[in-house]
C-alpha atoms as a PDB file:
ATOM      1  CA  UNK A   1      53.739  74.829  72.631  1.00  0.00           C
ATOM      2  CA  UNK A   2      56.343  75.796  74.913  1.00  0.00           C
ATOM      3  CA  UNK A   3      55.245  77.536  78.362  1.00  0.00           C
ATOM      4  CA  UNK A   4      55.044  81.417  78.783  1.00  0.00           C
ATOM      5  CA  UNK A   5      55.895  83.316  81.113  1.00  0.00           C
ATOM      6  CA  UNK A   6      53.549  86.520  81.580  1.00  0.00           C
ATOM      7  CA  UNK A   7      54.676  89.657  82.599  1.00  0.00           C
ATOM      8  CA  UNK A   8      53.311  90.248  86.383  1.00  0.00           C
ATOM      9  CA  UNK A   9      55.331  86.216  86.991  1.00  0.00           C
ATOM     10  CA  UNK A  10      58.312  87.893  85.750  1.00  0.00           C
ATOM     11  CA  UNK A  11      58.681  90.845  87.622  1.00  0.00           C
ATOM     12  CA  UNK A  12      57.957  88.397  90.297  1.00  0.00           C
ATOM     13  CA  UNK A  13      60.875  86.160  90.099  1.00  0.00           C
ATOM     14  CA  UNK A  14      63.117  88.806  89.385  1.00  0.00           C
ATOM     15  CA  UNK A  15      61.904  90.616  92.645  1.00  0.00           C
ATOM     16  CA  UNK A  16      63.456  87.220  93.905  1.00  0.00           C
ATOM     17  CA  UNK A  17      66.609  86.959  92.422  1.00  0.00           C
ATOM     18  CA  UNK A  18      69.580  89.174  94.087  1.00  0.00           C
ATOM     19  CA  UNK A  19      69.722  92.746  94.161  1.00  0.00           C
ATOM     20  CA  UNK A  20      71.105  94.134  90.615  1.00  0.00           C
ATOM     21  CA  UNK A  21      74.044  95.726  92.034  1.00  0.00           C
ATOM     22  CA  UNK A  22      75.642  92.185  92.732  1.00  0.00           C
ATOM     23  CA  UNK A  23      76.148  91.849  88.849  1.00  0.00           C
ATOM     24  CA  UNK A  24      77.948  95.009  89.220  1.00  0.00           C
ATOM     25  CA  UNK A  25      82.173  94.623  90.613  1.00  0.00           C
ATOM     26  CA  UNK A  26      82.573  93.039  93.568  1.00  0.00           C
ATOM     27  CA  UNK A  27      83.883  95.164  96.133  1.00  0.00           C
ATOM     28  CA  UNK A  28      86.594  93.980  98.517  1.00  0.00           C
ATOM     29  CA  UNK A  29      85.799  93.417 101.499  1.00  0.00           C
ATOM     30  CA  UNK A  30      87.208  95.245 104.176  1.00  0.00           C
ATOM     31  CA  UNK A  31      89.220  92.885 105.764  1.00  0.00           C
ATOM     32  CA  UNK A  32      91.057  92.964 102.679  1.00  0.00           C
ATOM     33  CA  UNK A  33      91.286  96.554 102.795  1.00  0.00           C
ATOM     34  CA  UNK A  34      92.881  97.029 105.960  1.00  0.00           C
ATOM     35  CA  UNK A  35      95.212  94.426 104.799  1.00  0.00           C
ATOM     36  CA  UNK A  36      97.033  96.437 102.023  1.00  0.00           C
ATOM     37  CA  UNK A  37      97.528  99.267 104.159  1.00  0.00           C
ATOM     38  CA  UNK A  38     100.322 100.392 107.020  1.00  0.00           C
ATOM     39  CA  UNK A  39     103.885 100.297 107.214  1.00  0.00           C
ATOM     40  CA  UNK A  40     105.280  97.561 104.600  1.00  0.00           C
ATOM     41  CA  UNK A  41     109.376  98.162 105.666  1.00  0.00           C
ATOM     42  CA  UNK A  42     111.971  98.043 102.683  1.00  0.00           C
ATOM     43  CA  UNK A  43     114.272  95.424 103.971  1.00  0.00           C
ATOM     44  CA  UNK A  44     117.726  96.566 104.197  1.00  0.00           C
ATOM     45  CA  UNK A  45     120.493  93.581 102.833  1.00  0.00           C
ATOM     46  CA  UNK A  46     122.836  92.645 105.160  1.00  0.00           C
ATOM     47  CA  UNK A  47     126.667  91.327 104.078  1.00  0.00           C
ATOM     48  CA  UNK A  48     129.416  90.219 105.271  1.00  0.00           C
ATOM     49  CA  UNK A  49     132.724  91.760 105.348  1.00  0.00           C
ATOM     50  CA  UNK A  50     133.747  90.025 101.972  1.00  0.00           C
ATOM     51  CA  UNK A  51     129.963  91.361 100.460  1.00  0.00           C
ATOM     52  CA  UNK A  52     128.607  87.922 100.570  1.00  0.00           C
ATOM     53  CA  UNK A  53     124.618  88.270 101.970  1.00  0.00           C
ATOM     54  CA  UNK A  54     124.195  87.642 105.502  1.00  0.00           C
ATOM     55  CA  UNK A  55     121.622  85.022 105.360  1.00  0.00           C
ATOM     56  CA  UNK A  56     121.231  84.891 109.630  1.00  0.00           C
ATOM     57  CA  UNK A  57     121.054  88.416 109.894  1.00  0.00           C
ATOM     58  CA  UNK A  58     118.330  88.586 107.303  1.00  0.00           C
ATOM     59  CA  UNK A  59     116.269  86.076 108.977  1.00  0.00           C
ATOM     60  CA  UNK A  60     116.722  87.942 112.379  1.00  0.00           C
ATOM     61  CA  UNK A  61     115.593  91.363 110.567  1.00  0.00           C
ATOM     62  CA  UNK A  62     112.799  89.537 109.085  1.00  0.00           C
ATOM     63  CA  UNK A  63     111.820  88.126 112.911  1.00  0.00           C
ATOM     64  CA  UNK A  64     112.885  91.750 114.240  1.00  0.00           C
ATOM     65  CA  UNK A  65     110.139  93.745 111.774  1.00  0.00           C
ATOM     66  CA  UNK A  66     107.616  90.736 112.736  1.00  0.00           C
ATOM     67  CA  UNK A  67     108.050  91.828 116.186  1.00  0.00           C
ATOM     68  CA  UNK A  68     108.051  95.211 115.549  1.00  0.00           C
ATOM     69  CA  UNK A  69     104.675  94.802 114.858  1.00  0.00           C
ATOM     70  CA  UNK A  70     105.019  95.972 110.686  1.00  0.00           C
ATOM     71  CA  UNK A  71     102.278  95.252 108.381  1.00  0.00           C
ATOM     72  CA  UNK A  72     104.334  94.199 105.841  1.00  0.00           C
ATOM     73  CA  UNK A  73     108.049  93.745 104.528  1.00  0.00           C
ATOM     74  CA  UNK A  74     109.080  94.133 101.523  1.00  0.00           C
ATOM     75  CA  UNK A  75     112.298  92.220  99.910  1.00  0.00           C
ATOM     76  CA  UNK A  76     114.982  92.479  97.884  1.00  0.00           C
ATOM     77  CA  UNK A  77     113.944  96.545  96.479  1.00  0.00           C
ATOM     78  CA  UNK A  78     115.714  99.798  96.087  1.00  0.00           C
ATOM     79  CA  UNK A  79     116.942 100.430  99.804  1.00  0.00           C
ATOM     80  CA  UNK A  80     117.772  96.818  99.749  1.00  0.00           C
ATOM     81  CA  UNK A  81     120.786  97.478  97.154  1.00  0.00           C
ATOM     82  CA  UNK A  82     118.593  95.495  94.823  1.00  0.00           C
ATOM     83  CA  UNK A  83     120.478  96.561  91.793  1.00  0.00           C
ATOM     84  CA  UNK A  84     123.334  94.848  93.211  1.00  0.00           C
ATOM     85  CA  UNK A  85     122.211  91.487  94.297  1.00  0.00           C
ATOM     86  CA  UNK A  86     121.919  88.765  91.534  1.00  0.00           C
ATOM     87  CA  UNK A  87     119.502  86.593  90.247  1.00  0.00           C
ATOM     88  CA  UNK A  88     120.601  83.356  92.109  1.00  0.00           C
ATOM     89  CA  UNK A  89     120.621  85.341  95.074  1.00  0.00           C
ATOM     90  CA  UNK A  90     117.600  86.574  94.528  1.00  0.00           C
ATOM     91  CA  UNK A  91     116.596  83.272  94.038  1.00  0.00           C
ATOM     92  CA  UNK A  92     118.118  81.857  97.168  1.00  0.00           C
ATOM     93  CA  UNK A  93     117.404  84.101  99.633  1.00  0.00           C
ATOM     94  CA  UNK A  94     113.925  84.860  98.931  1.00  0.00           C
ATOM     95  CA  UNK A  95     112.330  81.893 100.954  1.00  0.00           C
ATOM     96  CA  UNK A  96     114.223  82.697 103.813  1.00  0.00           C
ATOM     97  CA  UNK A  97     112.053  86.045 104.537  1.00  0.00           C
ATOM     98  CA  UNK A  98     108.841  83.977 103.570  1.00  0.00           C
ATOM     99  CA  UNK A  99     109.763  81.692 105.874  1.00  0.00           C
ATOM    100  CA  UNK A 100     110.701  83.451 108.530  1.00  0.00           C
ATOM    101  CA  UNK A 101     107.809  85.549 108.657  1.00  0.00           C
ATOM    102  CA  UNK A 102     106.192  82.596 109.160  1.00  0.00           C
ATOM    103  CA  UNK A 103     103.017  84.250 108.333  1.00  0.00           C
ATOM    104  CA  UNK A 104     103.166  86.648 110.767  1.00  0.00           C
ATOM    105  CA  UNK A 105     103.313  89.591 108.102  1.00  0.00           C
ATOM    106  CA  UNK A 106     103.007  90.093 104.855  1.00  0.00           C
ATOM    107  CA  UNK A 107     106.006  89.087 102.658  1.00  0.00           C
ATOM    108  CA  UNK A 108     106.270  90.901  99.277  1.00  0.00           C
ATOM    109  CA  UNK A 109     108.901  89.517  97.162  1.00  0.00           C
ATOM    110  CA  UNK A 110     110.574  92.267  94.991  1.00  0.00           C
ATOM    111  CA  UNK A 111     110.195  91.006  90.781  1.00  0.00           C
ATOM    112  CA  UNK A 112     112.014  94.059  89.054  1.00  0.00           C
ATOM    113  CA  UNK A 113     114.154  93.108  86.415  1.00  0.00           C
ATOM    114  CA  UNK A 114     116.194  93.708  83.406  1.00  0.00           C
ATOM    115  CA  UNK A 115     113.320  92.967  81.279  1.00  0.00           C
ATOM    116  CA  UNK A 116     110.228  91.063  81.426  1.00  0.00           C
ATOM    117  CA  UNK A 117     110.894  87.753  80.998  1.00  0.00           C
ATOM    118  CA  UNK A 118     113.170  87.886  83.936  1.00  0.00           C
ATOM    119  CA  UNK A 119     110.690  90.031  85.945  1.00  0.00           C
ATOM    120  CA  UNK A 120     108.206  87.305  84.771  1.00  0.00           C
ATOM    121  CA  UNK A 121     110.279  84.727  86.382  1.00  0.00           C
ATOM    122  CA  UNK A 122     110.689  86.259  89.561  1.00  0.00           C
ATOM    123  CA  UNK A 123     106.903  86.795  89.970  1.00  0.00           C
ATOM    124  CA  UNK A 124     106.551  82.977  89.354  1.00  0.00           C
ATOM    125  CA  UNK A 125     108.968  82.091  91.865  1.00  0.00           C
ATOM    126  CA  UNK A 126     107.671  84.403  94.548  1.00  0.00           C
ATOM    127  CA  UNK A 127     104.265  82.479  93.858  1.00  0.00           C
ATOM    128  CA  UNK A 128     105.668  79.145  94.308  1.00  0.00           C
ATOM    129  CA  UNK A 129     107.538  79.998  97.630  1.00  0.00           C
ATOM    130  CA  UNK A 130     104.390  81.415  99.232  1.00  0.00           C
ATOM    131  CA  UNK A 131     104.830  85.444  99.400  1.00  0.00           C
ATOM    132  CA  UNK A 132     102.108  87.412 100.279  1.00  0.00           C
ATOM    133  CA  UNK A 133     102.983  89.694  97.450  1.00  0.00           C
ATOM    134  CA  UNK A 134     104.897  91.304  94.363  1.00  0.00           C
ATOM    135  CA  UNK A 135     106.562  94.166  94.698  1.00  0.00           C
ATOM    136  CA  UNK A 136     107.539  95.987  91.079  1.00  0.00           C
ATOM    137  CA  UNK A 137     109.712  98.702  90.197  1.00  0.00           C
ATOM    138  CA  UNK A 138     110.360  99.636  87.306  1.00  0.00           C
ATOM    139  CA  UNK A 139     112.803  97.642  84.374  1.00  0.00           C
ATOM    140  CA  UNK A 140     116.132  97.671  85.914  1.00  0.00           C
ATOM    141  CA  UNK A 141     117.499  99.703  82.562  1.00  0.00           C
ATOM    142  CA  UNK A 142     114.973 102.685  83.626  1.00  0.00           C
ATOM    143  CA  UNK A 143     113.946 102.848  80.210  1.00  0.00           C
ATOM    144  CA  UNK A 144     110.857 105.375  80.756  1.00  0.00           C
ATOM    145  CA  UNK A 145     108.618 104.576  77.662  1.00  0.00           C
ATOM    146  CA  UNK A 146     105.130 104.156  78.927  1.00  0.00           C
ATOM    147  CA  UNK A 147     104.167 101.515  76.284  1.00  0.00           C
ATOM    148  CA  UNK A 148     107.156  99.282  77.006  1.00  0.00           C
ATOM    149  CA  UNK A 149     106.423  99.368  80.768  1.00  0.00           C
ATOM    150  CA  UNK A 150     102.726  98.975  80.383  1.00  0.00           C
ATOM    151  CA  UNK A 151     103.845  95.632  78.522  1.00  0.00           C
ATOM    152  CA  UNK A 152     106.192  94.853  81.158  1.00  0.00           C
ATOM    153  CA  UNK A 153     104.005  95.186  84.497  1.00  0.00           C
ATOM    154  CA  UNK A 154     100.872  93.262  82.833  1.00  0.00           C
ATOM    155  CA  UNK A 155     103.609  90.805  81.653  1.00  0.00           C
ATOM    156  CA  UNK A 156     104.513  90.293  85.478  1.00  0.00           C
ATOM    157  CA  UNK A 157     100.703  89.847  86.329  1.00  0.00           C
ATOM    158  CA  UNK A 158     100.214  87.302  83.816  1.00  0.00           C
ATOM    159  CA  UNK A 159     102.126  84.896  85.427  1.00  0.00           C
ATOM    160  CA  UNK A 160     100.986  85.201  89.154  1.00  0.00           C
ATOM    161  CA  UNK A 161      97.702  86.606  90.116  1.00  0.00           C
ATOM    162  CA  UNK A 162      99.621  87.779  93.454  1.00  0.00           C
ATOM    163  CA  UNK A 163      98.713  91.293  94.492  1.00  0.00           C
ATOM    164  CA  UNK A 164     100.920  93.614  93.223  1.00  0.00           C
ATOM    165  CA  UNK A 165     102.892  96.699  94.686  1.00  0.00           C
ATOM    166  CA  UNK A 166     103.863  99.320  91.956  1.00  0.00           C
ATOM    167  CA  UNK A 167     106.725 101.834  92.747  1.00  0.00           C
ATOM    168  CA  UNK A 168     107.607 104.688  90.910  1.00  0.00           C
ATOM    169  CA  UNK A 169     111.294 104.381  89.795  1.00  0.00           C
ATOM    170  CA  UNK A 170     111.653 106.575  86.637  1.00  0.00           C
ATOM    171  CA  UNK A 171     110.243 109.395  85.360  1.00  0.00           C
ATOM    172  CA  UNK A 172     107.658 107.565  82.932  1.00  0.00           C
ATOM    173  CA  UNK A 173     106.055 106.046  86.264  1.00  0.00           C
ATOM    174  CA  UNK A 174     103.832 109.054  86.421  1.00  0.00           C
ATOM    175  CA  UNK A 175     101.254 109.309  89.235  1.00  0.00           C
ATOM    176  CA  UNK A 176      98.275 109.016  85.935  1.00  0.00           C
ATOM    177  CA  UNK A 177     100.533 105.858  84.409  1.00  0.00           C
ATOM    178  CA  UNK A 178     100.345 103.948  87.926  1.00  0.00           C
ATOM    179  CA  UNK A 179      96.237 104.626  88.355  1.00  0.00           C
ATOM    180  CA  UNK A 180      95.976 103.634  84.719  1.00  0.00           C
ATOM    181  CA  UNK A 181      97.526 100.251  85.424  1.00  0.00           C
ATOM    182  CA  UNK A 182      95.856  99.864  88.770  1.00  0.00           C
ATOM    183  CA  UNK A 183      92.915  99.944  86.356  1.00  0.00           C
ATOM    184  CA  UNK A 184      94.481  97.606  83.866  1.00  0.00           C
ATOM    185  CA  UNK A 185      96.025  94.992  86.670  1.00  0.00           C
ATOM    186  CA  UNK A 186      93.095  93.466  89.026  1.00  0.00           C
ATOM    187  CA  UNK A 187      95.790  92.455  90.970  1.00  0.00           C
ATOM    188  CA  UNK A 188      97.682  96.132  92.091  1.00  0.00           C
ATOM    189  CA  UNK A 189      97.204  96.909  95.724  1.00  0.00           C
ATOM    190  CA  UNK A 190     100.062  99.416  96.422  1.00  0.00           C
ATOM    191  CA  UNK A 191     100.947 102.591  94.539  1.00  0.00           C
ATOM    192  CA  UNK A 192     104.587 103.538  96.052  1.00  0.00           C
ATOM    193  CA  UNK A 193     104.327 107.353  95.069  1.00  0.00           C
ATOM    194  CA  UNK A 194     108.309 108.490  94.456  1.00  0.00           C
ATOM    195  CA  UNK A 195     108.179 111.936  93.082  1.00  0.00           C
ATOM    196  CA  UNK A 196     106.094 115.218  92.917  1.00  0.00           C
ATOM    197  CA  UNK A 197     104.776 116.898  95.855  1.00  0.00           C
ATOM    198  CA  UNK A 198     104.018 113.148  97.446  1.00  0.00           C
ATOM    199  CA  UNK A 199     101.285 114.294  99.729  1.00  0.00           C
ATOM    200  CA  UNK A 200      99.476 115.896  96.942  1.00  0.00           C
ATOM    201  CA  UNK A 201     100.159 113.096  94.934  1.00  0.00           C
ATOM    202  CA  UNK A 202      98.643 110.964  97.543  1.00  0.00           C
ATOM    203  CA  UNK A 203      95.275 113.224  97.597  1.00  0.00           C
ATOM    204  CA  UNK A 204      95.398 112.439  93.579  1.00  0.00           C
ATOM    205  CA  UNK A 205      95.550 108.627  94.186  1.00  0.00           C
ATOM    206  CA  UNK A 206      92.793 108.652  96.475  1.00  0.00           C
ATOM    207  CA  UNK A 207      90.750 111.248  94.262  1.00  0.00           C
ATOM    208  CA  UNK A 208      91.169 109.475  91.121  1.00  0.00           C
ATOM    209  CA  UNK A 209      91.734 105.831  91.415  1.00  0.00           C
ATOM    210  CA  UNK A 210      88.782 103.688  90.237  1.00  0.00           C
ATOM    211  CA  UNK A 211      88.801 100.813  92.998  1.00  0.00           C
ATOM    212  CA  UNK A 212      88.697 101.350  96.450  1.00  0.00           C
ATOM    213  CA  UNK A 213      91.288  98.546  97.250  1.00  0.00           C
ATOM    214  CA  UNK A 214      94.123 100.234  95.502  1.00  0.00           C
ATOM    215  CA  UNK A 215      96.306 102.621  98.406  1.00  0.00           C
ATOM    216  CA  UNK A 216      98.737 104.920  97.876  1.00  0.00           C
ATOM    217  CA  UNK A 217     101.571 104.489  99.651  1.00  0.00           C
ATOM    218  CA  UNK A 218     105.009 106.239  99.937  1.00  0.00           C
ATOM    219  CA  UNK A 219     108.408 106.314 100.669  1.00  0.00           C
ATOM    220  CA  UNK A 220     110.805 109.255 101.698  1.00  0.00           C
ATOM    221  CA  UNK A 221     112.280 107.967 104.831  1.00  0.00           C
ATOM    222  CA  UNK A 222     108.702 108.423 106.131  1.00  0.00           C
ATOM    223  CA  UNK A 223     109.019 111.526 106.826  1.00  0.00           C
ATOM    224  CA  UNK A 224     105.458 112.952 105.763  1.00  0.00           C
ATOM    225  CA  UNK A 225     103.981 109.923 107.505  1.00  0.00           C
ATOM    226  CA  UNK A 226     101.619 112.249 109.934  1.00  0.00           C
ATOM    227  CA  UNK A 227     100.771 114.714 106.794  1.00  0.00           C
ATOM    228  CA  UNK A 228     100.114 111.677 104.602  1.00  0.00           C
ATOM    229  CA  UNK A 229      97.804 109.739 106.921  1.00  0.00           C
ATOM    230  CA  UNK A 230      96.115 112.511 107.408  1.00  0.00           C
ATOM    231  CA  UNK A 231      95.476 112.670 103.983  1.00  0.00           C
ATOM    232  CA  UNK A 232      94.105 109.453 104.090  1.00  0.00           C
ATOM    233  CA  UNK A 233      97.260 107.520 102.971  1.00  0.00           C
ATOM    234  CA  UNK A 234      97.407 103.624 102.586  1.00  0.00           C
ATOM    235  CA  UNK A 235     100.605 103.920 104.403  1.00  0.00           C
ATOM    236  CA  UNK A 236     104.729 104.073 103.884  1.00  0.00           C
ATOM    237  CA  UNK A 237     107.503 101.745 102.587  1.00  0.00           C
ATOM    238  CA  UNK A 238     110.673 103.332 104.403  1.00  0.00           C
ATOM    239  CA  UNK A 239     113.738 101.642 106.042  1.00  0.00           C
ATOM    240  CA  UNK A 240     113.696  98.953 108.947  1.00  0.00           C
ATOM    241  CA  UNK A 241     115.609 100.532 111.594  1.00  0.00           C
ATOM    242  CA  UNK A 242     113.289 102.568 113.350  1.00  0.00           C
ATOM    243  CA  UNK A 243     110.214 100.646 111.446  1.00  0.00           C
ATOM    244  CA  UNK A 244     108.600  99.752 114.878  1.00  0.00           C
ATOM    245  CA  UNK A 245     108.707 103.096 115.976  1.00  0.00           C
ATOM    246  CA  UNK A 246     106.703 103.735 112.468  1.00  0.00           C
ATOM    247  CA  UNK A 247     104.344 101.225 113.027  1.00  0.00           C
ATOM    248  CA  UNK A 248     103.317 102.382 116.678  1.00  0.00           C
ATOM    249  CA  UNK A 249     102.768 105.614 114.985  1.00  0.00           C
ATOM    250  CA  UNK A 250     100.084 103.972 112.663  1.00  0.00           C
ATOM    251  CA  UNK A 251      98.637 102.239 115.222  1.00  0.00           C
ATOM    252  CA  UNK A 252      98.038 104.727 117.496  1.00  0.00           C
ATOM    253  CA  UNK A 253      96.787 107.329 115.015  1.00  0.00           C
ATOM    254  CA  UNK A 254      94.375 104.428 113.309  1.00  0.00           C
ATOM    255  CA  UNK A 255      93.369 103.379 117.388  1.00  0.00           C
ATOM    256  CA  UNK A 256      92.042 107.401 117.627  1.00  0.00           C
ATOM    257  CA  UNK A 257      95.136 107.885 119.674  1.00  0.00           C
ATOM    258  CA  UNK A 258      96.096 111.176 117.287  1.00  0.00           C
ATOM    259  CA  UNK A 259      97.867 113.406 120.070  1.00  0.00           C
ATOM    260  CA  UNK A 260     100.108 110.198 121.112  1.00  0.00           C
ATOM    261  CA  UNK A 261     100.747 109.593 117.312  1.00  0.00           C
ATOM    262  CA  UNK A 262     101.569 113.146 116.857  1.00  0.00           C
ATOM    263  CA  UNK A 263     104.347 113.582 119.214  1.00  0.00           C
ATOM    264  CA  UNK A 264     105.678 110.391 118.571  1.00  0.00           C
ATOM    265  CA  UNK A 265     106.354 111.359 114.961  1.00  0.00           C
ATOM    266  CA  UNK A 266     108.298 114.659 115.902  1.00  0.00           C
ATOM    267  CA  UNK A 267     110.516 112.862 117.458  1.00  0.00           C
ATOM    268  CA  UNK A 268     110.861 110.228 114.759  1.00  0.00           C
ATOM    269  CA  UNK A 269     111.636 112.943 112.297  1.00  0.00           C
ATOM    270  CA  UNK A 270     114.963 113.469 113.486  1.00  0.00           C
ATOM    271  CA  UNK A 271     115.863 110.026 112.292  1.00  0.00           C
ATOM    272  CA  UNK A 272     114.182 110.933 108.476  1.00  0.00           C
ATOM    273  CA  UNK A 273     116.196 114.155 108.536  1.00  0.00           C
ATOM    274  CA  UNK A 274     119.444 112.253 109.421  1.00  0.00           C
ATOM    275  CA  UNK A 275     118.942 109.431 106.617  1.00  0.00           C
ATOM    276  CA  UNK A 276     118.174 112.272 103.953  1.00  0.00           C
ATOM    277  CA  UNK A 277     121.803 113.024 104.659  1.00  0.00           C
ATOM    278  CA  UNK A 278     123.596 109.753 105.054  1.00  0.00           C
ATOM    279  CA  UNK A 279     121.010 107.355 103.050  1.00  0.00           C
ATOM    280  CA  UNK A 280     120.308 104.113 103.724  1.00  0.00           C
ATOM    281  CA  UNK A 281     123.791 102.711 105.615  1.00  0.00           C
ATOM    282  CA  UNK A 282     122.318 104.761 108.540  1.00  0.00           C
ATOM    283  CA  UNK A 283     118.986 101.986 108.778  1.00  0.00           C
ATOM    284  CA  UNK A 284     122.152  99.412 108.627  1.00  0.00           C
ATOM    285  CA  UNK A 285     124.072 101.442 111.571  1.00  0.00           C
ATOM    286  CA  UNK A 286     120.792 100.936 113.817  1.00  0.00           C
ATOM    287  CA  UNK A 287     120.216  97.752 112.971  1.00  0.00           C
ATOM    288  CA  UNK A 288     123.433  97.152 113.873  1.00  0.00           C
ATOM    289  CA  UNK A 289     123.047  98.852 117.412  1.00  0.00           C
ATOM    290  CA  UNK A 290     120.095  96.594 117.769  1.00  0.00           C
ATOM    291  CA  UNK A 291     121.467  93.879 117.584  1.00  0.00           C
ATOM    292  CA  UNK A 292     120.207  92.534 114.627  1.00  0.00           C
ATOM    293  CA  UNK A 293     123.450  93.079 111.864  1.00  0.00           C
ATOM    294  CA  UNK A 294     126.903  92.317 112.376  1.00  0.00           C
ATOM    295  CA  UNK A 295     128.260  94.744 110.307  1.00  0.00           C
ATOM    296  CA  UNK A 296     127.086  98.083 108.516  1.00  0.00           C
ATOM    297  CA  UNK A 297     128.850  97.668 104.846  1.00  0.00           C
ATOM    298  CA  UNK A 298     127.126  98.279 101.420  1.00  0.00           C
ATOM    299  CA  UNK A 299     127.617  96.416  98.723  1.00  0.00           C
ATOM    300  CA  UNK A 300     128.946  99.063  96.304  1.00  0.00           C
ATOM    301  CA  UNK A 301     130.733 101.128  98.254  1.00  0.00           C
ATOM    302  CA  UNK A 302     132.097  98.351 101.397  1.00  0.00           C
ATOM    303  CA  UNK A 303     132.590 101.386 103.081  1.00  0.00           C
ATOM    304  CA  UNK A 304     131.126 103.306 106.421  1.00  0.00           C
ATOM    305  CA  UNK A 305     130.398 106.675 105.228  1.00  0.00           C
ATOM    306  CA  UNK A 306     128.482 107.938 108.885  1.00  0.00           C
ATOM    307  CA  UNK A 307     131.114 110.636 110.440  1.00  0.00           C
ATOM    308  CA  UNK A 308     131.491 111.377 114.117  1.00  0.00           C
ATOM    309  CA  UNK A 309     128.853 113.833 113.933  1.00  0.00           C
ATOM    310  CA  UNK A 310     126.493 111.961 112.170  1.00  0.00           C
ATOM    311  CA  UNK A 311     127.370 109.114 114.792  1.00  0.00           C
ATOM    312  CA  UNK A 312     126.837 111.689 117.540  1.00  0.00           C
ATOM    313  CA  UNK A 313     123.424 112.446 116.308  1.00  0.00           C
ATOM    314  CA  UNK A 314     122.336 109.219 116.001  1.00  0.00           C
ATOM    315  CA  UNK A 315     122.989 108.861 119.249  1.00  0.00           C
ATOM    316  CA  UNK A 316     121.088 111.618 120.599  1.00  0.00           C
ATOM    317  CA  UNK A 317     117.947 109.895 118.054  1.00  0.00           C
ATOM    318  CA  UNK A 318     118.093 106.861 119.894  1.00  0.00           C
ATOM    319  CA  UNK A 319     118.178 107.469 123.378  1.00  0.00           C
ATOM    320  CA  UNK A 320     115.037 109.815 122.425  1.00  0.00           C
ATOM    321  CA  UNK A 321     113.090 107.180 120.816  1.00  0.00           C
ATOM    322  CA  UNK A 322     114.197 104.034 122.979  1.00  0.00           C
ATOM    323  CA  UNK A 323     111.553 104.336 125.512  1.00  0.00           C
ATOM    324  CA  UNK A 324     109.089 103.315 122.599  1.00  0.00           C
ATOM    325  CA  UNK A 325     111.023 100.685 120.992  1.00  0.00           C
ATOM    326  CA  UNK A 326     108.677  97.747 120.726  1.00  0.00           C
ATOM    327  CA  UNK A 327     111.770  95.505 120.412  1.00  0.00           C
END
């Protein structure tokens, strides 16, 4: 007759075993928290004069964000002129970031595509070469139908159990679809919030989202940075140029250094005003004056579209904001 256990025994041993809440989700731990938060820079592309990529002046934008002292970097995405850079370059220009980083920061490969399968493939890749990271956007088409992107972003995390950075790039990409699939997808860290009232969007994110390791994070030239963190953001995904001078406000506002932070992001805000106007060739126009790109043209247009007062202003910006360079 087999042994049995009586009652008082097995209230004993469970008293023994761990506490119930382990069989409950894991929670992250906060190292990996902090790690999915901060400034994650939107590489800008650099090309030659005959719109070739600039393969040495991406590395040295890579090196110069590393230095910069950015929490992550994201490549190829929207303010990289994704939309215009193929697959094989895609493909062959990839590992250079990842390797250039070197593991100094984060490296999220961008996997948008025309569809899933080529998303898909892109996710693989940036798996095999190392990234940190995926970052998604939206099918390249913009075709809005929730269902068909719901298919398309767990598609992507099929194939690589990377985390994952979602950003809003059509109007289906509402703030509810992207907490839905952060619910779906174990693997989203990143909500990029792109339209709305972003810092109330933000509070949303935070109010709603059912794991504490998913952060909202936006974009806008960074220009609600101060309002977002305090907010409680997860961070911003603007341009590279002045993306030190974003990260030092970050720092100092997560070090308790708020007044510092403060006035440091007044000044920056000239620089957000100025690329609401001019868009992204004016991140390509500083990196230039820093050394770091040879030349300033876009891909679409291979035109400078800055005028003399916009280069006047710019210069005003600068000579404001050098003194806390990093780089």
């Amino acid at each position: 007759m087999p042994n049995l256990i009586d009652r008082r025994r097995l209230l004993q041993l469970a008293a023994s075993l761990p506490a119930a809440s382990a069989l409950a989700p894991a929670q992250a731990p906060a190292s990996d928290l902090k790690a999915w938060q901060g400034i994650f820079v939107i590489m800008q592309t650099p090309f030659h004069e005959n719109l070739a990529i600039d393969e040495d002046s991406l590395r040295k934008e890579t090196d110069f964000l590393c230095r910069g002292g950015v929490h992550g970097v994201v490549w190829p995405a929207g303010a990289g002129e994704s939309s215009s850079i193929s697959f094989n370059e895609r493909m062959r220009y990839s590992p250079s970031v990842v390797k250039e980083a070197k593991g100094r920061t984060k490296v999220l490969i961008g996997v948008h595509g025309a569809n899933k399968f080529e998303a898909m493939e892109y996710a693989r890749f940036a798996e095999k070469i190392g990234a940190d990271g995926l970052h998604a956007l939206g099918p390249t088409d913009d075709f809005g139908d929730q269902q068909y992107m719901e298919d398309y972003f767990t598609s992507i995390a099929s194939v690589s159990k990377l985390p994952m950075c979602l950003q809003v790039s059509n109007g289906g990409m509402t703030t509810d679809f992207l907490l839905r699939m952060a619910e779906k997808i174990p693997s989203v860290r990143i909500l990029k919030l792109e339209m709305g009232n972003i810092p109330h969007e933000v509070t949303k994110v935070l109010k709603e989202r059912k794991r504490p390791d998913v952060f909202p994070s936006t974009g806008g030239g960074a220009m609600n940075l101060y309002t977002e963190m305090e907010r409680g953001s997860g961070g911003t995904m603007a341009g590279a140029g002045f993306a030190d001078i974003q990260a030092k406000i970050w720092d100092w506002y997560h070090e308790g250094k708020k007044k510092e932070s403060l006035e440091l992001f007044q000044r920056f805000l000239l620089s957000a005003v100025l690329e609401r106007r001019t868009t992204f060739v004016l991140m390509k126009e500083v990196l230039r004056r820093r050394g770091i790109f040879k030349s300033v043209v876009m891909r679409r247009t291979s035109r400078f579209t800055m005028n003399a007062d916009d280069l006047r202003e710019l210069d005003e910006i600068m000579e404001l904001l050098r003194p806390d360079f990093r780089v």
